[in-house]
Protein backbone atom coordinates (compact mmCIF):
# COMPACT_ATOMS: atom_id res chain seq x y z
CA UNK A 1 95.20 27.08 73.08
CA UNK A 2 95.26 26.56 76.98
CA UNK A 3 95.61 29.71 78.66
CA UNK A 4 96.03 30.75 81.86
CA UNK A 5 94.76 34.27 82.97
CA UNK A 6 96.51 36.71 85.39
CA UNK A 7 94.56 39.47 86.72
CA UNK A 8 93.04 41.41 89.44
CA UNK A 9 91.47 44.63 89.08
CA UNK A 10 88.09 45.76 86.58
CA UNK A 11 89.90 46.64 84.13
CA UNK A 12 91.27 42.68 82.72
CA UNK A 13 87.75 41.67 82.96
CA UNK A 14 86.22 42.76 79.60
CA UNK A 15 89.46 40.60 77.99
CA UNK A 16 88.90 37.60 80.29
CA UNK A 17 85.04 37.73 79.32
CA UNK A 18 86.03 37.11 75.65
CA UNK A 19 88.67 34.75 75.93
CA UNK A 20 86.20 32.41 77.76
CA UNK A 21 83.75 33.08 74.73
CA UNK A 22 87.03 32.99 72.45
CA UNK A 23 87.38 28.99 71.90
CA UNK A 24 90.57 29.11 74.03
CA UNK A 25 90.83 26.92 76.68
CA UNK A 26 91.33 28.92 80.14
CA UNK A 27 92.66 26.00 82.37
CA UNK A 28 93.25 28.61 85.60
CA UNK A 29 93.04 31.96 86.82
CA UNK A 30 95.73 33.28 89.32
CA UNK A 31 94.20 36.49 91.12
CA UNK A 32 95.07 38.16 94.64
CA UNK A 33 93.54 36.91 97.98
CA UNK A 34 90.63 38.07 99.00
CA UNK A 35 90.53 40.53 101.00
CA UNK A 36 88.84 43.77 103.58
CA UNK A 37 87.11 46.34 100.46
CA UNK A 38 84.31 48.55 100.66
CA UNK A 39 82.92 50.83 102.84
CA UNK A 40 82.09 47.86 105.43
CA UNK A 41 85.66 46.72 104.88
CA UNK A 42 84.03 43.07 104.54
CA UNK A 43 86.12 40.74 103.15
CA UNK A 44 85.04 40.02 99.56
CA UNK A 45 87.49 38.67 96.53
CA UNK A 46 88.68 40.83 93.62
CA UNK A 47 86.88 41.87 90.56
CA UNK A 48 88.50 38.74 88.72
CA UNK A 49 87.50 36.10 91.32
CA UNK A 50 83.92 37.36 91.42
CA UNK A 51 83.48 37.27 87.86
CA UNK A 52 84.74 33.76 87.54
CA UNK A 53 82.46 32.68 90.48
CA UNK A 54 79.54 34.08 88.02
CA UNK A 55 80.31 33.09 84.32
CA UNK A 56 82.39 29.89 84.89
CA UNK A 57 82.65 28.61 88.16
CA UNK A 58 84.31 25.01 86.95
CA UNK A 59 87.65 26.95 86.57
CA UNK A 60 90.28 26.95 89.05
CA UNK A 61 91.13 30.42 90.54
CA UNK A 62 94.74 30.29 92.52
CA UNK A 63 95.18 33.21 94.92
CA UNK A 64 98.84 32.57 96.39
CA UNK A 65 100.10 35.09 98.94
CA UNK A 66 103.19 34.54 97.55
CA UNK A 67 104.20 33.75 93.67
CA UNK A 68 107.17 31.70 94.47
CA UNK A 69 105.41 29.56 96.78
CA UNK A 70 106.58 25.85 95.48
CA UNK A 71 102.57 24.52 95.44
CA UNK A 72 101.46 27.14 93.41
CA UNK A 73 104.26 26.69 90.83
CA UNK A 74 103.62 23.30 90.71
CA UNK A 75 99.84 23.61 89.75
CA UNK A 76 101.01 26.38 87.56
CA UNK A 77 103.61 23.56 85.53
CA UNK A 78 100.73 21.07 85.67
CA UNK A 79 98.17 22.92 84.37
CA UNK A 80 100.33 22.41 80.72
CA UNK A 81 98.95 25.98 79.49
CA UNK A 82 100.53 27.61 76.45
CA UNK A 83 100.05 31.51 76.80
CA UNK A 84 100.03 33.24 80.20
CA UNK A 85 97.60 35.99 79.50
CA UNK A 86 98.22 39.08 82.44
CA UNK A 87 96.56 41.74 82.65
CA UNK A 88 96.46 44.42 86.00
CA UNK A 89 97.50 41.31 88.24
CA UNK A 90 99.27 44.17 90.62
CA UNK A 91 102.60 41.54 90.90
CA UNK A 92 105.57 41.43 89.61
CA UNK A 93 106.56 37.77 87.87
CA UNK A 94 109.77 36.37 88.28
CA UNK A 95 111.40 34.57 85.80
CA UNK A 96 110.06 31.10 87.57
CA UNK A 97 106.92 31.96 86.35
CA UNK A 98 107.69 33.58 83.00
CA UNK A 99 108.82 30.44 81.93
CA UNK A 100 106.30 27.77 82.40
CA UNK A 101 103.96 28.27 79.20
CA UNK A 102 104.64 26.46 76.33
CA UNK A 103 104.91 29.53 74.68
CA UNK A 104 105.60 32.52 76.25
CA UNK A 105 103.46 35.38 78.57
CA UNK A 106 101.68 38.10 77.12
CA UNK A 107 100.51 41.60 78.67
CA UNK A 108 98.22 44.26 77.82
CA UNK A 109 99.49 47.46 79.18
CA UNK A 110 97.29 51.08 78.86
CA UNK A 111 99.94 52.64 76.65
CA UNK A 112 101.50 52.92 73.77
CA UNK A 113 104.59 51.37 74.39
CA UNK A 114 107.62 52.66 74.97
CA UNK A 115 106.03 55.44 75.92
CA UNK A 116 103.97 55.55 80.03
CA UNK A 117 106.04 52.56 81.20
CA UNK A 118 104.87 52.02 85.05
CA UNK A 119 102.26 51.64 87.27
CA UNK A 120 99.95 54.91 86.00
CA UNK A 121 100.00 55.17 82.61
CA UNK A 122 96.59 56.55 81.85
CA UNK A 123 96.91 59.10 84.95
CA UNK A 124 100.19 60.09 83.54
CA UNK A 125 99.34 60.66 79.74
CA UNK A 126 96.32 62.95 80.76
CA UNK A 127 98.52 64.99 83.33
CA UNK A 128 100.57 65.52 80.50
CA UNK A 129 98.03 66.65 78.36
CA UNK A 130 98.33 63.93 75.17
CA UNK A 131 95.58 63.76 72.05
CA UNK A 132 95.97 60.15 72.50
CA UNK A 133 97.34 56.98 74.32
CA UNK A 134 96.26 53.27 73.24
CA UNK A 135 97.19 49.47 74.11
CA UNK A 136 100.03 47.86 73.33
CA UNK A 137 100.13 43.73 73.79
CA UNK A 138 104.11 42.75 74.35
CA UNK A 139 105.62 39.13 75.07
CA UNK A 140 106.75 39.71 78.91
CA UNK A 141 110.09 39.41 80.04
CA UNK A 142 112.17 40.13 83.16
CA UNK A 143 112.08 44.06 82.81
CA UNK A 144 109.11 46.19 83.20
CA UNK A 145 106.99 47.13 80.59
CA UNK A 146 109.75 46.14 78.20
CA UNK A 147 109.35 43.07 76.26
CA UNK A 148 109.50 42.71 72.85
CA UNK A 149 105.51 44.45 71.24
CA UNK A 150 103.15 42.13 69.24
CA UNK A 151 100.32 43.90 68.92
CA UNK A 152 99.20 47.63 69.27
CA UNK A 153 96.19 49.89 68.39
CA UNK A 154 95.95 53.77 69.26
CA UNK A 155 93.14 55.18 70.76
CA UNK A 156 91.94 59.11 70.90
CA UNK A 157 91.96 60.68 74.27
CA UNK A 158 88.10 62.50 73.79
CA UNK A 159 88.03 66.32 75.49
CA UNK A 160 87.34 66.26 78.67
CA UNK A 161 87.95 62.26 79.35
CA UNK A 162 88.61 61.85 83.02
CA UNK A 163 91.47 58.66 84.08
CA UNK A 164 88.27 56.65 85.20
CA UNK A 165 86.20 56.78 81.86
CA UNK A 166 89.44 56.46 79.48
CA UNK A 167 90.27 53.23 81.52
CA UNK A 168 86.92 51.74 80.72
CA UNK A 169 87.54 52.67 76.42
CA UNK A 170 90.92 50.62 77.09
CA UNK A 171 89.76 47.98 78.45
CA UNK A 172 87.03 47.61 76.16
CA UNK A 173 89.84 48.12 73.06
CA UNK A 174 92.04 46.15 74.75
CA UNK A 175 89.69 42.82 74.97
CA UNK A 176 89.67 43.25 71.20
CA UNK A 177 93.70 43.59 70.59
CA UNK A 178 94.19 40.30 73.36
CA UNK A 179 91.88 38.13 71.36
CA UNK A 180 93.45 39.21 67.97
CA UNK A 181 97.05 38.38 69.70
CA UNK A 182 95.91 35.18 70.55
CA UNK A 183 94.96 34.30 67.23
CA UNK A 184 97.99 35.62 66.19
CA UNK A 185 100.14 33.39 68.41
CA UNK A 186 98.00 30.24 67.62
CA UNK A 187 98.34 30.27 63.67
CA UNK A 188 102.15 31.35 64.33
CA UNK A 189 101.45 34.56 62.35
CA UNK A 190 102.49 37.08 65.36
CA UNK A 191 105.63 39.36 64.39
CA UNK A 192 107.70 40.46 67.30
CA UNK A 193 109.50 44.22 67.34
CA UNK A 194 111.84 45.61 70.02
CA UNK A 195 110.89 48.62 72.15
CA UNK A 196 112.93 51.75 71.21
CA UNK A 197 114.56 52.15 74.47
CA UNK A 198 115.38 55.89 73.62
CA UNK A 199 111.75 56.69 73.54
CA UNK A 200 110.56 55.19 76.98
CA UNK A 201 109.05 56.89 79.47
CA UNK A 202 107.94 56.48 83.26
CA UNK A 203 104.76 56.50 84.89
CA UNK A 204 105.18 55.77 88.93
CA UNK A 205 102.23 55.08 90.63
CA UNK A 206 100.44 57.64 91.90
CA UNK A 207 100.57 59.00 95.59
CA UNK A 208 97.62 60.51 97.23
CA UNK A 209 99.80 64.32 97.70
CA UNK A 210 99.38 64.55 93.92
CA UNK A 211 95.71 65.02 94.02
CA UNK A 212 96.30 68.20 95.64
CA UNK A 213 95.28 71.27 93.48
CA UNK A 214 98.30 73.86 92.86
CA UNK A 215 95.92 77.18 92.22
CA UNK A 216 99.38 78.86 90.82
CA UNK A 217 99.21 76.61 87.99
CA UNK A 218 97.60 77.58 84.74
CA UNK A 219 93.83 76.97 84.57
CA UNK A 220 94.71 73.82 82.23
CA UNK A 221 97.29 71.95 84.00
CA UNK A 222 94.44 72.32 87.02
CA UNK A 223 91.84 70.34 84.74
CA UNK A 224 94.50 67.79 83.66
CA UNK A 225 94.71 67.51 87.02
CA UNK A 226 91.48 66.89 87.83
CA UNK A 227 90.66 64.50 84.97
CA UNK A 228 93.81 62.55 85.42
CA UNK A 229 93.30 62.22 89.72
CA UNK A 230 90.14 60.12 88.74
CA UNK A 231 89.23 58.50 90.42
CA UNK A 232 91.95 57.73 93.04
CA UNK A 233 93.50 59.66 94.50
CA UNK A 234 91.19 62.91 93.29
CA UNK A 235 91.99 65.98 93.08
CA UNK A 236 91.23 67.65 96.24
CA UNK A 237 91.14 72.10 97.99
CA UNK A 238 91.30 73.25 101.06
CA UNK A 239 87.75 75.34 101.80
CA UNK A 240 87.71 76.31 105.38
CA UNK A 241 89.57 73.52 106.37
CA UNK A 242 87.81 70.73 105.14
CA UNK A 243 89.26 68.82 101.99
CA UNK A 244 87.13 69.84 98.86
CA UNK A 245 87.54 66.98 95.92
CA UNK A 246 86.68 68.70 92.85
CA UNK A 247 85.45 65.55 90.35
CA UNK A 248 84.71 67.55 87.19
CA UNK A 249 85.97 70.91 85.93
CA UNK A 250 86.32 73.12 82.87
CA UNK A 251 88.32 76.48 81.91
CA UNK A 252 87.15 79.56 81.96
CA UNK A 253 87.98 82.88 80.61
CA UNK A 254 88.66 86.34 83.11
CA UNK A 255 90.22 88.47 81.34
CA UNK A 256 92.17 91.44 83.80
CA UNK A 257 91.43 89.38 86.68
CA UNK A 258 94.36 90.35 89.18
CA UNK A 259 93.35 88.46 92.24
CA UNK A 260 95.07 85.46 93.89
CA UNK A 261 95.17 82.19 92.18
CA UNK A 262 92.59 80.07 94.26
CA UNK A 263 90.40 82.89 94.68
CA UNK A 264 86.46 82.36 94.36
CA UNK A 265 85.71 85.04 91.52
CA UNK A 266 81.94 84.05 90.50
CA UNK A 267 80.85 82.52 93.59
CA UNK A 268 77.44 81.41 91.53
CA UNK A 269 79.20 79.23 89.02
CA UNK A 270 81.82 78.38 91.69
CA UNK A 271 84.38 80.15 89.27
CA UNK A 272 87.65 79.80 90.77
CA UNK A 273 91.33 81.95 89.47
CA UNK A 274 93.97 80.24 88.54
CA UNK A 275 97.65 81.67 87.34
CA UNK A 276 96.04 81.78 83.92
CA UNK A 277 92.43 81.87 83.57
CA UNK A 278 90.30 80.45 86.13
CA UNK A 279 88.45 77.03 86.50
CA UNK A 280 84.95 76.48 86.57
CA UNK A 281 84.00 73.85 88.86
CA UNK A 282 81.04 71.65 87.83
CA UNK A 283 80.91 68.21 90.05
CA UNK A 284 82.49 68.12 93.65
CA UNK A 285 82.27 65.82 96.65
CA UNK A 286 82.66 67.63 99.91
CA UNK A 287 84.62 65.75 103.03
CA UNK A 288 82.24 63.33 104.22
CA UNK A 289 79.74 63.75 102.09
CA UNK A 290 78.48 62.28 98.71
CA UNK A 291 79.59 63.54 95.23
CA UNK A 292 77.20 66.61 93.91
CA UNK A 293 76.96 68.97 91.53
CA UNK A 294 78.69 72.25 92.17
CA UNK A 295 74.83 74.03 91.96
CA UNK A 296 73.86 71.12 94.22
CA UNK A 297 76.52 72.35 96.34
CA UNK A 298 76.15 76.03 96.58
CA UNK A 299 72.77 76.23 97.11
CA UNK A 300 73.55 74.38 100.82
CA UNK A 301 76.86 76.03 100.96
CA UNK A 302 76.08 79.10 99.78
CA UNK A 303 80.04 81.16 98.71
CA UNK A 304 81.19 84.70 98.58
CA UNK A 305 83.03 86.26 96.17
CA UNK A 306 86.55 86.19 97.51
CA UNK A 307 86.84 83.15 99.26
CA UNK A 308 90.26 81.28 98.77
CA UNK A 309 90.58 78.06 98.17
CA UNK A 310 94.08 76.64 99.75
């Protein structure tokens, strides 16, 4: 089939890898426009762009600023594809678009649909604490996250899986399920079933004042916090006045402990209370400065017993 593949960020690039290996025919990629990333804020193009530059620079990549700009929907038309494959484009498609492929457009979202609808999905389903999440592959309408499911495979949420390194196990599950769909679609063998709209649920994108750590909390809802804050926007203390971003944690047990939640109770395994138990902090990144262990840490910040963490 001729495809064409929407996409932007890392994690559509282990799917766009095998569909150029698939024996589709990928006749474009539409990605964002390049722009200011990095450290030196140098303008480079997006994870999609650079990987097409690499493995099959003979492709056309469109970046329009805008999607309804009449040029790009024209190449779009021309192009004659069947499937729109999109996966973490970052746009929103209006029904212009939806409607060019022969066929229809396809999406891999991080959940397991209804369920995480939105913009955060696998930040969301670890915040809440969940055994598992997976990928579901729909066939795209107007409405977000709701079109009609194709495909869908659950995956186990391992303990102590942080947002960054759960992303990476659905992407790499998710290549599998897009390939399989397209199959699916090709032979005419793909089976559609509505989304229970009684069982959806949100997940808004994150903003950056949810990485701050509420010490009140119980010691786990502080590491779902932690593992679900990875690894934007972190989840971040106050120690002295300088932000704290605490990368890695665990619970601990204190049993009798009285003291304030947020207080420093075993300042040599930076041991910190919580509302309920405490949390033992194990990798951190101080303001300014590169991401350490918490040993690595206290032996040039050296803590007392005591100290709160705001």
């Amino acid at each position: 089939m001729k495809i064409i593949f929407f996409g932007t960020g890392k994690f559509g690039l282990p799917a766009l890898k095998k569909i150029l290996k698939s024996g589709h025919d990928i006749v474009g990629v539409v990605t964002t426009p390049d722009k200011k990333r990095g450290r030196g804020q140098n303008i480079r193009p997006a994870p999609v762009k650079a990987l097409m530059e690499q493995a099959a620079p003979g492709i056309q990549v469109l970046q329009p600023e805008k999607i309804s700009d009449p040029e790009f929907i024209s190449r779009l038309k021309a192009a004659g594809a069947d499937v729109f494959v999109i996966i973490d484009y970052g746009r929103i498609l209006p029904k212009e678009v939806l409607t060019i492929p022969r066929k229809y457009c396809i999406n891999l979202h991080p959940s397991l649909l209804p369920r995480y609808r939105g913009a955060a999905p696998i930040n969301r389903a670890l915040l809440d604490g969940e055994s598992e999440t997976g990928n579901t592959v729909i066939r795209m309408d107007e409405r977000m996250d709701a079109g009609d499911i194709i495909t869908q495979e659950k995956v186990t949420i391992r303990e102590n899986e942080d947002a960054a390194r759960l992303s990476d196990v659905l992407s790499a599950h998710g290549a599998a399920l897009v390939v399989k769909t397209l199959s699916l679609i090709e032979s005419g063998d793909e089976k559609f079933v509505k989304q229970d709209e009684n069982k959806a649920t949100y997940a808004p994108k994150l903003e950056k004042k949810e990485g701050k750590i509420d010490w009140a909390s119980s010691c786990d809802a502080v590491v779902k916090k932690i593992r679900a804050m990875q690894p934007w926007p972190g989840a971040f203390t106050m120690l002295d006045g300088r932000t704290l971003k605490i990368l890695e944690a665990q619970t601990a047990v204190v049993p009798g402990d009285t003291r304030r939640p947020g207080t420093v109770i075993d300042a040599e395994k930076f041991v910190v209370k919580a509302s309920e138990g405490a949390v033992c902090v194990i990798r951190l990144q101080p303001e300014g400065k590169r991401a350490m262990t918490a040993r690595a840490f206290l032996r040039g910040y050296p803590l007392k017993s005591g100290v709160i963490l705001e």
